[in-house]
C-alpha atoms as a PDB file:
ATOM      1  CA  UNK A   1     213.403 214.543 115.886  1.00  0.00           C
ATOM      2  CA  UNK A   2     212.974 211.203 115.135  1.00  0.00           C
ATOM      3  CA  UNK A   3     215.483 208.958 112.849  1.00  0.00           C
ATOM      4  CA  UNK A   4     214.859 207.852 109.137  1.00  0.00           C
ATOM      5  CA  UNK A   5     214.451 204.020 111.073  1.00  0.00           C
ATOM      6  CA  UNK A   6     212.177 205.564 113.561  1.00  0.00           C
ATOM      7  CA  UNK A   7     210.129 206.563 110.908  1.00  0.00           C
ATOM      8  CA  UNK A   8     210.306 203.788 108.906  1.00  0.00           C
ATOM      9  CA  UNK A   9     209.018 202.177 111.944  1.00  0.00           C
ATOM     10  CA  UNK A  10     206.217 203.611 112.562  1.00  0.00           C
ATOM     11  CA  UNK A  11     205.470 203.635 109.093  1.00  0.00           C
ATOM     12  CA  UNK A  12     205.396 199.432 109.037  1.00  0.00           C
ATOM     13  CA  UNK A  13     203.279 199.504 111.803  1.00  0.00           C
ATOM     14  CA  UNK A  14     201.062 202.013 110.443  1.00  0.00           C
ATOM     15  CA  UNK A  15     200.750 199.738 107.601  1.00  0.00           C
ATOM     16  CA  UNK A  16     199.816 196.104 110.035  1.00  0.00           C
ATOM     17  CA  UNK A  17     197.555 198.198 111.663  1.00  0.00           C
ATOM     18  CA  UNK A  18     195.762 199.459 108.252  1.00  0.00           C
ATOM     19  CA  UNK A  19     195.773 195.762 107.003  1.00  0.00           C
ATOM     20  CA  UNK A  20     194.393 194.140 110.006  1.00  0.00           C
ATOM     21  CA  UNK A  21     191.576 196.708 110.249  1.00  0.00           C
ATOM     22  CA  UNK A  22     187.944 196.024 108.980  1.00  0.00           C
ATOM     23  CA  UNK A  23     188.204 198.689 106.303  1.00  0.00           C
ATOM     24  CA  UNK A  24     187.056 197.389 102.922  1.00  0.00           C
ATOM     25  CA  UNK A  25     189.790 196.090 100.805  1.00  0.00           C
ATOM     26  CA  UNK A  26     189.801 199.746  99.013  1.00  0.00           C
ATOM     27  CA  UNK A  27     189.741 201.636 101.801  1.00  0.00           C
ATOM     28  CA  UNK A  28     192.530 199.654 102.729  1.00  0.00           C
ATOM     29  CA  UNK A  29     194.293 200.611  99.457  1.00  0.00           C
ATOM     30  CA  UNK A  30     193.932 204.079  99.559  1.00  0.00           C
ATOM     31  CA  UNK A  31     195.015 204.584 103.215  1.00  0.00           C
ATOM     32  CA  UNK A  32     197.933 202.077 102.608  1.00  0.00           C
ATOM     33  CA  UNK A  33     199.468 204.907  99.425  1.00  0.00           C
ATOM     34  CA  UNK A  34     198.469 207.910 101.081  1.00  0.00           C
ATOM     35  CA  UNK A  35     199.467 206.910 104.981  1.00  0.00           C
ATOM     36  CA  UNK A  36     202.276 203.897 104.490  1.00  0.00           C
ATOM     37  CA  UNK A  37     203.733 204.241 100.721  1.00  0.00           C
ATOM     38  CA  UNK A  38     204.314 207.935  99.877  1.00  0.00           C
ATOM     39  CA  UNK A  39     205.732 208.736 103.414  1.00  0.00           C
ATOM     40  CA  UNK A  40     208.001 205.927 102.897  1.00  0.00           C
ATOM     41  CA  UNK A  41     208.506 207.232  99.494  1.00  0.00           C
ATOM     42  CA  UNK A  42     209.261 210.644 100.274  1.00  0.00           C
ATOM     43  CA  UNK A  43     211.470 209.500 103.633  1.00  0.00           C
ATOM     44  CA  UNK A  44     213.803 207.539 101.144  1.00  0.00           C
ATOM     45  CA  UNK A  45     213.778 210.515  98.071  1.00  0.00           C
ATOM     46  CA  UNK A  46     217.231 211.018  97.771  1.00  0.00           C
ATOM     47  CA  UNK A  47     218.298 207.075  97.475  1.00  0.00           C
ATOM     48  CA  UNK A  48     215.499 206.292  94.452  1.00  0.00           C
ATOM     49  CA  UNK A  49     216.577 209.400  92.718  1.00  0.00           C
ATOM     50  CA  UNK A  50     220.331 209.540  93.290  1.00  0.00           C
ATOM     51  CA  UNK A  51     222.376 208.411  90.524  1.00  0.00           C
ATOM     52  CA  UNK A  52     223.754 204.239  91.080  1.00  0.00           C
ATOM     53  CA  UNK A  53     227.384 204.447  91.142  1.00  0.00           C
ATOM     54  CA  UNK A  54     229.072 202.954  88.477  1.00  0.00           C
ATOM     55  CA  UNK A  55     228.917 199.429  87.528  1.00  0.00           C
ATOM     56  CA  UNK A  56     225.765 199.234  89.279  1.00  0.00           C
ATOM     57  CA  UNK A  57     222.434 198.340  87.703  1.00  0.00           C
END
């Protein structure tokens, strides 16, 4: 299985590769959330929603 950085990884160059493709800029948009932003979003869950320690902000 691969590692959290693997993944992250990929998910970057997923992203180039979306960006530098001829797609229209929505297109674009759309495949950027659904293929680059909520994997990313999901890989890294438990850090957004954890609690900050204290004296954090």
């Amino acid at each position: 299985m691969a590692s959290k950085l693997e993944l992250e990884e990929y998910l970057y160059r997923r992203a180039i590769s979306i960006i530098e493709s001829t797609d229209t800029d929505y297109d674009k948009e759309n495949l950027l959330f659904q293929e680059v932003w909520l994997p990313l979003a999901k890989l890294y869950q438990d850090r957004i929603t954890a609690p900050k320690p204290e004296g954090e902000e």
